[in-house]
C-alpha atoms as a PDB file:
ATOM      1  CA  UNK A   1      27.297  -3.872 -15.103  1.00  0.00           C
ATOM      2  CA  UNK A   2      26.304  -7.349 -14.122  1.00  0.00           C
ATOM      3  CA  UNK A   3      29.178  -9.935 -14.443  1.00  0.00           C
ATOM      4  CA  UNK A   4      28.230 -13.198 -16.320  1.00  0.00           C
ATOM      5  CA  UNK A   5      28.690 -15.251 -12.941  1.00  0.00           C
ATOM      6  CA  UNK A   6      25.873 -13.002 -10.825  1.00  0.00           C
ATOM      7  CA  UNK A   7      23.774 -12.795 -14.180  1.00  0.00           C
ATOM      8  CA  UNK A   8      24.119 -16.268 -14.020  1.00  0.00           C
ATOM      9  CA  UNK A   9      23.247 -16.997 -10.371  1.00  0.00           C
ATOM     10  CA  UNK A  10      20.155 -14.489 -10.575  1.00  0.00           C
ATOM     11  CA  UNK A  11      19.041 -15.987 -13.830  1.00  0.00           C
ATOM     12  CA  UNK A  12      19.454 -19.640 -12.049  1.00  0.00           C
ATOM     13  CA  UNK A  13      17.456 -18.226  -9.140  1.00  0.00           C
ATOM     14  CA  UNK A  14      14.532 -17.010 -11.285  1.00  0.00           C
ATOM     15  CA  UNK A  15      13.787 -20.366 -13.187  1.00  0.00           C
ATOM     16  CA  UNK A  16      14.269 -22.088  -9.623  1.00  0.00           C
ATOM     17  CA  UNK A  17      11.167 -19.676  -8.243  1.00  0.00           C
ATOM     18  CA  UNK A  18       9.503 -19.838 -11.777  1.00  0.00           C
ATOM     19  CA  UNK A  19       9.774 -23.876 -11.703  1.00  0.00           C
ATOM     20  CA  UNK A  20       8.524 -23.939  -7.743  1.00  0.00           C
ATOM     21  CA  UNK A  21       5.369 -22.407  -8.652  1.00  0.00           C
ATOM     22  CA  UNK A  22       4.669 -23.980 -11.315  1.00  0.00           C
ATOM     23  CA  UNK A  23       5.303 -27.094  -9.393  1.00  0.00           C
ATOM     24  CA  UNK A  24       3.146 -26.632  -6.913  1.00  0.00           C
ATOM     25  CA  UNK A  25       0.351 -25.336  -8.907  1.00  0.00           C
ATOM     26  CA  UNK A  26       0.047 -28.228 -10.957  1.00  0.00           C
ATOM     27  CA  UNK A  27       0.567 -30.741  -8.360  1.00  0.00           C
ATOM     28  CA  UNK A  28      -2.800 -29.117  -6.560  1.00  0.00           C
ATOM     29  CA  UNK A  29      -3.998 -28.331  -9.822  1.00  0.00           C
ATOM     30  CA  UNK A  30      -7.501 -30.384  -8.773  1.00  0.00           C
ATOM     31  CA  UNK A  31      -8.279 -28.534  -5.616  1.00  0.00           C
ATOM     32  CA  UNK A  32     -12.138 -27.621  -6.269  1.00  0.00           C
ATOM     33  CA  UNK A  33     -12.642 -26.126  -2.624  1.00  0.00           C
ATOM     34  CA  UNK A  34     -12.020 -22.378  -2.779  1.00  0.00           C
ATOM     35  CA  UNK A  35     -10.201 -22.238   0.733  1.00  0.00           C
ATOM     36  CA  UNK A  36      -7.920 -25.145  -0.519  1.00  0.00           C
ATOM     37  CA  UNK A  37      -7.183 -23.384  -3.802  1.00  0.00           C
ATOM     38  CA  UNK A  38      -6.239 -20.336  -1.704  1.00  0.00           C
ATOM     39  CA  UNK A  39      -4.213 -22.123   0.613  1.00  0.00           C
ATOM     40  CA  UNK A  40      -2.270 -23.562  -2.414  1.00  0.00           C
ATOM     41  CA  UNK A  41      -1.388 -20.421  -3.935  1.00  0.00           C
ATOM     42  CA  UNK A  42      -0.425 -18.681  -1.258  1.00  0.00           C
ATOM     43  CA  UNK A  43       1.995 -21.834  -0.202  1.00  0.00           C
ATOM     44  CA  UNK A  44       3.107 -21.265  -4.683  1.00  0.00           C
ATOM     45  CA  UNK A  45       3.960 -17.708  -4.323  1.00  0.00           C
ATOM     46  CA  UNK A  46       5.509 -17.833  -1.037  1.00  0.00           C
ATOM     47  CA  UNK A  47       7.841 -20.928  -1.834  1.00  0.00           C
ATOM     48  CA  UNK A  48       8.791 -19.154  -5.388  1.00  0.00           C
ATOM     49  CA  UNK A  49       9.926 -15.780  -3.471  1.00  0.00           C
ATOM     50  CA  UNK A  50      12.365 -17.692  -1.726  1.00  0.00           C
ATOM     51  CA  UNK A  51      13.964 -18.646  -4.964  1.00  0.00           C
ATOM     52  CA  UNK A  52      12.932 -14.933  -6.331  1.00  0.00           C
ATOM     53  CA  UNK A  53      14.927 -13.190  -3.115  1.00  0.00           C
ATOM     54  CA  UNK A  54      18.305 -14.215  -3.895  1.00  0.00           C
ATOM     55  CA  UNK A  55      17.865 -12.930  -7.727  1.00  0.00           C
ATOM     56  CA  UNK A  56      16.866  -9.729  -6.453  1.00  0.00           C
ATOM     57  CA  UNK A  57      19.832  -9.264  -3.837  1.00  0.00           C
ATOM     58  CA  UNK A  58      22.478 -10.391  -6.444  1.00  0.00           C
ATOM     59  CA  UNK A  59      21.327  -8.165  -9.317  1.00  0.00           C
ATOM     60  CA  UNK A  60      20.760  -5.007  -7.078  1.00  0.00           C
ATOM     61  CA  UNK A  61      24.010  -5.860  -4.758  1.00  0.00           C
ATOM     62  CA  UNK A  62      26.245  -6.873  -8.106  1.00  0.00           C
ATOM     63  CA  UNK A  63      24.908  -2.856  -9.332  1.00  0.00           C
ATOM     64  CA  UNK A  64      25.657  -1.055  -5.975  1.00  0.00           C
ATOM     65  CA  UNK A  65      29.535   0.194  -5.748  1.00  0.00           C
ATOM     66  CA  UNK A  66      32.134  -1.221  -3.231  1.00  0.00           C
ATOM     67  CA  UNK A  67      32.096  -4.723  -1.958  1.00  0.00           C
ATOM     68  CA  UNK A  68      29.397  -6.479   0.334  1.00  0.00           C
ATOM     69  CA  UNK A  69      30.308  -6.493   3.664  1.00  0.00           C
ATOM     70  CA  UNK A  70      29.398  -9.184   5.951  1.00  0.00           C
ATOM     71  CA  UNK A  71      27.140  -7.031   7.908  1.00  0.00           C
ATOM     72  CA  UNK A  72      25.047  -7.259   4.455  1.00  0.00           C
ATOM     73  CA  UNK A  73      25.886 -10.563   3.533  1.00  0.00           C
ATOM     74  CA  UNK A  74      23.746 -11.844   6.865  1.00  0.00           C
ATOM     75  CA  UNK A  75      21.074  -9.212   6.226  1.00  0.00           C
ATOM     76  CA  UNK A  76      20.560 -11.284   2.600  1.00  0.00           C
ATOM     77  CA  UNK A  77      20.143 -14.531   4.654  1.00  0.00           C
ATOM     78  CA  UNK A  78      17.982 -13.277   7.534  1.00  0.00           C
ATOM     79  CA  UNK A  79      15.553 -11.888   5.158  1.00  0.00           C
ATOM     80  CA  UNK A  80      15.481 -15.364   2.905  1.00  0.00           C
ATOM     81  CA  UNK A  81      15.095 -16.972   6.299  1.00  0.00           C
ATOM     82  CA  UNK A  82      12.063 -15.151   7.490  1.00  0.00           C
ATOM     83  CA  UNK A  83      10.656 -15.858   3.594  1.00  0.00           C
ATOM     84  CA  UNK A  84      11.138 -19.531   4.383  1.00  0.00           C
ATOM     85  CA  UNK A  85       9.238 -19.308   7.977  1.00  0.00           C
ATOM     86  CA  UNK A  86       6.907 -17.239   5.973  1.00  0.00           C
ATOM     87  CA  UNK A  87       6.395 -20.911   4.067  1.00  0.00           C
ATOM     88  CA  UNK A  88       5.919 -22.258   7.074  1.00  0.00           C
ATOM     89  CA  UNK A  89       3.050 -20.709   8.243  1.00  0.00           C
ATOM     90  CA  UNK A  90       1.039 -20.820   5.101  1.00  0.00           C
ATOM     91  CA  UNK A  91       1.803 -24.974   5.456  1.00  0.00           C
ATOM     92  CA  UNK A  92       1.067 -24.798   9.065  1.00  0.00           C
ATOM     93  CA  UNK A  93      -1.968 -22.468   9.320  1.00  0.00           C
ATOM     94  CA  UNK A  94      -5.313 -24.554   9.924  1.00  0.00           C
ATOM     95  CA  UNK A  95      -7.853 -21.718  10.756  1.00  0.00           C
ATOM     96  CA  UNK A  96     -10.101 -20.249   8.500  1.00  0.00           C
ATOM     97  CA  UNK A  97      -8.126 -17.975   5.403  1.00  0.00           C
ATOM     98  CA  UNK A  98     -10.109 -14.974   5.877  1.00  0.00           C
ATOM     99  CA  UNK A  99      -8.781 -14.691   9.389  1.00  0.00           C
ATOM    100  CA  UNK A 100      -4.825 -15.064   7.828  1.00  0.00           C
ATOM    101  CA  UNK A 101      -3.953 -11.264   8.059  1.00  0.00           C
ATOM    102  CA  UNK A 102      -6.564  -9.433   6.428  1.00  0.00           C
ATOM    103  CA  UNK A 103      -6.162  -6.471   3.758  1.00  0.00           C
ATOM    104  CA  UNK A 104      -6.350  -4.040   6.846  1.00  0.00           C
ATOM    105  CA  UNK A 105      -3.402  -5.891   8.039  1.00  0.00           C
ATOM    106  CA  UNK A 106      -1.388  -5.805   4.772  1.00  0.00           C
ATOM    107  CA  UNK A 107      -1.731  -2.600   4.318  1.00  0.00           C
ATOM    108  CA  UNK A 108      -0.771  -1.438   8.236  1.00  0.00           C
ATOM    109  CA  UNK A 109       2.437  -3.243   7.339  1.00  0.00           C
ATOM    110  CA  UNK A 110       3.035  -1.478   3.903  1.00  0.00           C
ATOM    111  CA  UNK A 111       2.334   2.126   5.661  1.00  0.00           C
ATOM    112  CA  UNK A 112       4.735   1.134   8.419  1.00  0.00           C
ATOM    113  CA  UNK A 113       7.046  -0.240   5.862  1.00  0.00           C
ATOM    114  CA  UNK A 114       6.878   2.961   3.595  1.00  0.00           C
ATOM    115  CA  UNK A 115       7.266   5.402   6.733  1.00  0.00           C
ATOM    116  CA  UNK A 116      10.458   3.104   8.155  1.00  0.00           C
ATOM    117  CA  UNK A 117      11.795   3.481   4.521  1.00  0.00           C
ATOM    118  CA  UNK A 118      11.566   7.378   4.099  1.00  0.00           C
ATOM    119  CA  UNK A 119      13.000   7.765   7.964  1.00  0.00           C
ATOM    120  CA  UNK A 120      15.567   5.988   6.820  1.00  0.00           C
ATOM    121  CA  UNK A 121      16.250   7.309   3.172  1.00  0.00           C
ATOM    122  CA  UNK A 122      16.214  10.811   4.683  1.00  0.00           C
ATOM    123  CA  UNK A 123      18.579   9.563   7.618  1.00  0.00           C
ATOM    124  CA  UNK A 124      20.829   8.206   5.363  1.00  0.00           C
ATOM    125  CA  UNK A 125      21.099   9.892   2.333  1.00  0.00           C
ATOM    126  CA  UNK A 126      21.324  13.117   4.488  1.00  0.00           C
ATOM    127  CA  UNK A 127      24.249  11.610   6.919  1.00  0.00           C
ATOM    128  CA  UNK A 128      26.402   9.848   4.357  1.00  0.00           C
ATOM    129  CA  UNK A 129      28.623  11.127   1.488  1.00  0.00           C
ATOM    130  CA  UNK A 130      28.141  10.770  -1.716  1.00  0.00           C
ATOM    131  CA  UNK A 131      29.227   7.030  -1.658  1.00  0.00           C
ATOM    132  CA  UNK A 132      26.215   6.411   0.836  1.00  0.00           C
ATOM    133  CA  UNK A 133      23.982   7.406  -1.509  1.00  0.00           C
ATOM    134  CA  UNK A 134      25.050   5.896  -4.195  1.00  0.00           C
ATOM    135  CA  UNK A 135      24.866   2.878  -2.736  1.00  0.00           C
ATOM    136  CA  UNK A 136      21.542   3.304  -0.605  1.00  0.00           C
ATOM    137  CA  UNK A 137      19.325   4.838  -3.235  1.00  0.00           C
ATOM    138  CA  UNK A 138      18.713   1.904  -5.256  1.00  0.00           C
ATOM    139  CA  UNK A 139      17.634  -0.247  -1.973  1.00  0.00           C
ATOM    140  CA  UNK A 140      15.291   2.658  -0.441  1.00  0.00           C
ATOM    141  CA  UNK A 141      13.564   3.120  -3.734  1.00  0.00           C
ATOM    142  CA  UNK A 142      12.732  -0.249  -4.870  1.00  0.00           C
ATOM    143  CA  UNK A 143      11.100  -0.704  -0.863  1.00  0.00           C
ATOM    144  CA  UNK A 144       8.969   2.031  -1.669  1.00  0.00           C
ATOM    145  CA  UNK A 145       8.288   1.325  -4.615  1.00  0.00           C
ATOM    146  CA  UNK A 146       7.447  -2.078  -3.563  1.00  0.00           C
ATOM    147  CA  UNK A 147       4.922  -0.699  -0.661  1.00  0.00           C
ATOM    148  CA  UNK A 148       3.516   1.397  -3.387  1.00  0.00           C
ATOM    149  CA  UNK A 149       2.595  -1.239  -6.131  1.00  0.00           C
ATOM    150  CA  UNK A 150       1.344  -3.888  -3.280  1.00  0.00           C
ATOM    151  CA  UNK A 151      -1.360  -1.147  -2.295  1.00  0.00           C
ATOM    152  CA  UNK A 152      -2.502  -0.428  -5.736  1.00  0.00           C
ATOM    153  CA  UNK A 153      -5.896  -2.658  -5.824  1.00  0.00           C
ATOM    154  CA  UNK A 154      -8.476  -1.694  -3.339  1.00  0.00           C
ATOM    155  CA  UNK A 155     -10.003  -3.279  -0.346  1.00  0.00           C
ATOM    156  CA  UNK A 156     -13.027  -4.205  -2.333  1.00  0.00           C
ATOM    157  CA  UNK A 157     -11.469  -5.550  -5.698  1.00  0.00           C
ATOM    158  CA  UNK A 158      -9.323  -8.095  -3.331  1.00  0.00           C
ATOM    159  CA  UNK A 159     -12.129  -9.011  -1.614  1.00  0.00           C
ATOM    160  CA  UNK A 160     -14.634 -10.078  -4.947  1.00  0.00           C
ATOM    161  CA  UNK A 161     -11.296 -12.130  -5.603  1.00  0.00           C
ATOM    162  CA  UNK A 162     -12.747 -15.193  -3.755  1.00  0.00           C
ATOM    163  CA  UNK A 163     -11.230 -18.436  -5.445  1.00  0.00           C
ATOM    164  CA  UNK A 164      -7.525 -17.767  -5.802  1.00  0.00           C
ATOM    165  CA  UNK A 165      -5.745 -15.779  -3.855  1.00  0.00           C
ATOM    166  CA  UNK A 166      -2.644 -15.336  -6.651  1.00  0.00           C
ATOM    167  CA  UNK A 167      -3.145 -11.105  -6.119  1.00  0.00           C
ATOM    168  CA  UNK A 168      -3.351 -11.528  -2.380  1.00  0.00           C
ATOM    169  CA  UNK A 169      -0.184 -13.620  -2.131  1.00  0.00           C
ATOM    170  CA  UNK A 170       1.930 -11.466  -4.653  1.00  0.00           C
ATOM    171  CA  UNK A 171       1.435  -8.517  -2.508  1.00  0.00           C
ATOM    172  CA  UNK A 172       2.141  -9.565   1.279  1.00  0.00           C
ATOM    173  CA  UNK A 173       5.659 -11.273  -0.991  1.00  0.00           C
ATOM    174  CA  UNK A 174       5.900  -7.424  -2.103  1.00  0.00           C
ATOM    175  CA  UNK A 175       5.884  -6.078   1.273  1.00  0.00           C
ATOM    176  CA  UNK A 176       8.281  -8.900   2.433  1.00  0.00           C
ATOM    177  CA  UNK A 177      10.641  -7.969   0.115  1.00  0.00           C
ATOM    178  CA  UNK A 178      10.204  -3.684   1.001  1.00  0.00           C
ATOM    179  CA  UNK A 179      11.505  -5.063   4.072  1.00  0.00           C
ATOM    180  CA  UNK A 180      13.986  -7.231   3.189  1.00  0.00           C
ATOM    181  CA  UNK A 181      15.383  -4.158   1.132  1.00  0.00           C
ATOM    182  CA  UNK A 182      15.354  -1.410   4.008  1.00  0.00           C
ATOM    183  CA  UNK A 183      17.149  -3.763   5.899  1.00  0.00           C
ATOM    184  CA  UNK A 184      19.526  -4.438   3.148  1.00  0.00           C
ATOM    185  CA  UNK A 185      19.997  -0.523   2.300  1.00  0.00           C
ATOM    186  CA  UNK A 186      20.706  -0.215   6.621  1.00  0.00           C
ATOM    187  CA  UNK A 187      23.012  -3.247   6.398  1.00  0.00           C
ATOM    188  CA  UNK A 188      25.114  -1.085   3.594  1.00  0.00           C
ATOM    189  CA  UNK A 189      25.371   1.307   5.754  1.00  0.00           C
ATOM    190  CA  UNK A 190      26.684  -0.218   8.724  1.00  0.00           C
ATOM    191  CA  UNK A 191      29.314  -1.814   6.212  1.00  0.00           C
ATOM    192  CA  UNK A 192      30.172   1.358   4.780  1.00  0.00           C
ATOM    193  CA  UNK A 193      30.636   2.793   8.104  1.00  0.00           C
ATOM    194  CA  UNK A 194      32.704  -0.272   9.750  1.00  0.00           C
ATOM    195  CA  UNK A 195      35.143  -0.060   6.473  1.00  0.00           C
ATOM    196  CA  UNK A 196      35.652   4.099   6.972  1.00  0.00           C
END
Protein backbone atom coordinates (compact mmCIF):
# COMPACT_ATOMS: atom_id res chain seq x y z
CA UNK A 1 0.00 0.00 0.00
CA UNK A 2 1.08 3.47 -0.92
CA UNK A 3 1.94 5.69 2.14
CA UNK A 4 0.29 9.21 2.11
CA UNK A 5 3.89 10.87 1.71
CA UNK A 6 4.79 8.80 -1.81
CA UNK A 7 0.97 9.17 -2.81
CA UNK A 8 1.66 12.54 -2.21
CA UNK A 9 4.96 13.03 -4.08
CA UNK A 10 3.55 10.96 -7.18
CA UNK A 11 0.33 12.88 -7.11
CA UNK A 12 2.60 16.27 -6.92
CA UNK A 13 4.60 14.85 -9.83
CA UNK A 14 1.56 14.22 -12.07
CA UNK A 15 -0.04 17.80 -11.89
CA UNK A 16 3.70 19.11 -12.35
CA UNK A 17 3.80 16.99 -15.94
CA UNK A 18 -0.02 17.68 -16.43
CA UNK A 19 0.64 21.63 -15.82
CA UNK A 20 4.04 21.48 -18.20
CA UNK A 21 2.07 20.45 -21.06
CA UNK A 22 -0.46 22.34 -20.77
CA UNK A 23 1.94 25.16 -20.47
CA UNK A 24 3.60 24.74 -23.31
CA UNK A 25 0.73 23.99 -25.48
CA UNK A 26 -0.93 27.08 -24.88
CA UNK A 27 2.00 29.25 -24.94
CA UNK A 28 2.52 27.90 -28.83
CA UNK A 29 -1.02 27.58 -29.05
CA UNK A 30 -0.79 29.94 -32.50
CA UNK A 31 1.75 27.92 -34.37
CA UNK A 32 -0.11 27.56 -37.91
CA UNK A 33 3.01 25.81 -39.63
CA UNK A 34 2.57 22.05 -39.34
CA UNK A 35 6.42 21.35 -38.69
CA UNK A 36 6.26 24.06 -35.88
CA UNK A 37 3.14 22.53 -34.35
CA UNK A 38 5.02 19.21 -34.37
CA UNK A 39 8.03 20.50 -32.99
CA UNK A 40 5.91 21.96 -30.09
CA UNK A 41 4.33 18.89 -29.08
CA UNK A 42 6.93 16.80 -29.14
CA UNK A 43 9.03 19.52 -26.88
CA UNK A 44 5.03 19.23 -24.51
CA UNK A 45 5.17 15.58 -24.14
CA UNK A 46 8.76 15.21 -23.66
CA UNK A 47 9.07 18.05 -20.92
CA UNK A 48 5.75 16.50 -19.10
CA UNK A 49 7.47 12.85 -18.92
CA UNK A 50 10.08 14.28 -16.96
CA UNK A 51 7.59 15.32 -14.37
CA UNK A 52 5.53 11.91 -15.27
CA UNK A 53 8.94 9.64 -14.52
CA UNK A 54 9.31 10.30 -10.98
CA UNK A 55 5.39 9.44 -10.35
CA UNK A 56 5.91 6.29 -11.98
CA UNK A 57 9.19 5.21 -10.00
CA UNK A 58 7.63 6.24 -6.60
CA UNK A 59 4.29 4.45 -7.02
CA UNK A 60 5.85 1.19 -8.53
CA UNK A 61 9.10 1.42 -6.07
CA UNK A 62 6.71 2.45 -2.84
CA UNK A 63 4.65 -1.24 -4.11
CA UNK A 64 7.83 -3.42 -4.58
CA UNK A 65 9.01 -5.16 -1.08
CA UNK A 66 12.33 -4.32 0.75
CA UNK A 67 13.97 -0.98 0.64
CA UNK A 68 15.58 0.88 -2.45
CA UNK A 69 19.00 0.47 -2.59
CA UNK A 70 21.25 3.03 -3.90
CA UNK A 71 22.18 1.01 -6.84
CA UNK A 72 18.32 1.81 -7.75
CA UNK A 73 18.11 5.06 -6.38
CA UNK A 74 20.80 6.28 -9.30
CA UNK A 75 19.09 4.07 -11.88
CA UNK A 76 15.76 6.52 -11.08
CA UNK A 77 18.00 9.59 -11.80
CA UNK A 78 19.94 8.35 -14.84
CA UNK A 79 16.81 7.51 -16.55
CA UNK A 80 15.09 11.16 -15.62
CA UNK A 81 18.39 12.48 -16.86
CA UNK A 82 18.41 10.95 -20.27
CA UNK A 83 14.40 12.18 -20.36
CA UNK A 84 15.75 15.68 -19.80
CA UNK A 85 18.58 15.36 -22.72
CA UNK A 86 15.74 13.80 -24.51
CA UNK A 87 14.24 17.66 -24.08
CA UNK A 88 17.12 18.77 -25.32
CA UNK A 89 17.20 17.49 -28.54
CA UNK A 90 13.65 18.15 -29.48
CA UNK A 91 14.73 22.12 -28.49
CA UNK A 92 17.92 21.70 -30.29
CA UNK A 93 16.99 19.76 -33.46
CA UNK A 94 16.85 22.18 -36.63
CA UNK A 95 16.54 19.62 -39.55
CA UNK A 96 13.56 18.66 -41.13
CA UNK A 97 10.91 16.45 -38.53
CA UNK A 98 10.41 13.69 -40.83
CA UNK A 99 14.09 12.92 -40.66
CA UNK A 100 13.81 12.94 -36.40
CA UNK A 101 13.80 9.06 -35.99
CA UNK A 102 11.27 7.72 -38.14
CA UNK A 103 8.48 4.99 -37.22
CA UNK A 104 11.05 2.33 -38.55
CA UNK A 105 13.27 3.68 -35.95
CA UNK A 106 10.75 3.65 -33.06
CA UNK A 107 9.81 0.57 -33.54
CA UNK A 108 13.66 -1.06 -33.92
CA UNK A 109 13.97 0.40 -30.44
CA UNK A 110 10.66 -1.10 -28.99
CA UNK A 111 11.68 -4.73 -30.52
CA UNK A 112 15.11 -4.31 -28.99
CA UNK A 113 13.53 -3.00 -25.90
CA UNK A 114 10.93 -5.93 -25.66
CA UNK A 115 13.71 -8.69 -26.47
CA UNK A 116 16.28 -6.95 -23.66
CA UNK A 117 13.18 -7.15 -21.33
CA UNK A 118 12.22 -10.93 -21.77
CA UNK A 119 16.25 -11.85 -21.62
CA UNK A 120 16.14 -10.31 -18.67
CA UNK A 121 12.71 -11.36 -17.04
CA UNK A 122 13.69 -14.96 -17.85
CA UNK A 123 17.32 -14.29 -16.38
CA UNK A 124 16.01 -13.02 -13.44
CA UNK A 125 13.00 -14.44 -12.42
CA UNK A 126 14.71 -17.85 -13.16
CA UNK A 127 18.05 -16.96 -10.98
CA UNK A 128 16.47 -15.25 -8.00
CA UNK A 129 14.23 -16.52 -5.14
CA UNK A 130 11.10 -15.81 -4.60
CA UNK A 131 11.94 -12.26 -3.24
CA UNK A 132 13.51 -11.50 -6.80
CA UNK A 133 10.51 -11.99 -8.30
CA UNK A 134 8.46 -10.38 -6.33
CA UNK A 135 10.17 -7.51 -6.67
CA UNK A 136 11.17 -7.71 -10.51
CA UNK A 137 7.84 -8.71 -11.96
CA UNK A 138 6.11 -5.55 -11.65
CA UNK A 139 9.19 -3.59 -13.48
CA UNK A 140 9.59 -6.31 -16.43
CA UNK A 141 5.91 -6.25 -17.11
CA UNK A 142 5.01 -2.71 -17.25
CA UNK A 143 8.39 -2.43 -19.97
CA UNK A 144 6.67 -4.79 -22.00
CA UNK A 145 3.76 -3.73 -21.69
CA UNK A 146 4.94 -0.37 -22.49
CA UNK A 147 6.79 -1.68 -25.89
CA UNK A 148 3.53 -3.32 -26.59
CA UNK A 149 0.99 -0.35 -26.39
CA UNK A 150 3.66 2.16 -28.20
CA UNK A 151 3.47 -0.30 -31.31
CA UNK A 152 -0.22 -0.55 -31.42
CA UNK A 153 -1.01 2.08 -34.41
CA UNK A 154 0.47 1.22 -37.70
CA UNK A 155 3.07 2.70 -39.91
CA UNK A 156 0.42 4.18 -42.09
CA UNK A 157 -2.15 5.62 -39.47
CA UNK A 158 1.04 7.65 -37.92
CA UNK A 159 1.97 8.75 -41.02
CA UNK A 160 -1.79 10.42 -42.29
CA UNK A 161 -1.18 12.09 -38.73
CA UNK A 162 0.53 15.13 -40.39
CA UNK A 163 -0.22 18.30 -38.14
CA UNK A 164 0.44 17.21 -34.58
CA UNK A 165 2.55 14.84 -33.66
CA UNK A 166 0.75 14.28 -29.92
CA UNK A 167 0.57 10.11 -30.94
CA UNK A 168 4.11 10.21 -32.23
CA UNK A 169 5.53 11.86 -29.11
CA UNK A 170 3.48 9.70 -26.54
CA UNK A 171 5.00 6.65 -27.93
CA UNK A 172 8.93 7.24 -28.31
CA UNK A 173 8.02 8.70 -24.13
CA UNK A 174 6.55 4.97 -23.91
CA UNK A 175 9.58 3.33 -25.07
CA UNK A 176 11.73 5.71 -22.89
CA UNK A 177 10.10 4.72 -20.04
CA UNK A 178 10.28 0.45 -21.11
CA UNK A 179 13.74 1.37 -20.68
CA UNK A 180 13.90 3.28 -17.86
CA UNK A 181 11.97 0.26 -16.20
CA UNK A 182 14.34 -2.71 -17.35
CA UNK A 183 16.95 -0.79 -16.00
CA UNK A 184 15.12 -0.16 -12.85
CA UNK A 185 13.96 -4.01 -12.51
CA UNK A 186 18.23 -4.80 -13.17
CA UNK A 187 19.07 -2.08 -10.64
CA UNK A 188 16.75 -4.21 -7.99
CA UNK A 189 18.57 -6.81 -8.62
CA UNK A 190 21.96 -5.74 -8.14
CA UNK A 191 20.54 -4.26 -4.74
CA UNK A 192 19.04 -7.37 -3.78
CA UNK A 193 22.14 -9.15 -4.48
CA UNK A 194 24.69 -6.53 -2.73
CA UNK A 195 22.27 -6.74 0.55
CA UNK A 196 22.37 -10.96 0.51
Amino acid sequence: MLSRLHSGAAGAAVLAAVAVYVVIQHHFRDLEEAPARRKADRLAINAAACFLWPAIAIVILATVPGSVGMTTQLTCLAVLLYLVLDVRAVVNYVGLLRDYQGAETLSERATQISTAAFAAGTLLLSAGGKDVVERVAPFVFLALLLCVVSAVPSGNARRSITRRAIWDATQRVAVAFAAGLLALAIAVCVDVRFAD
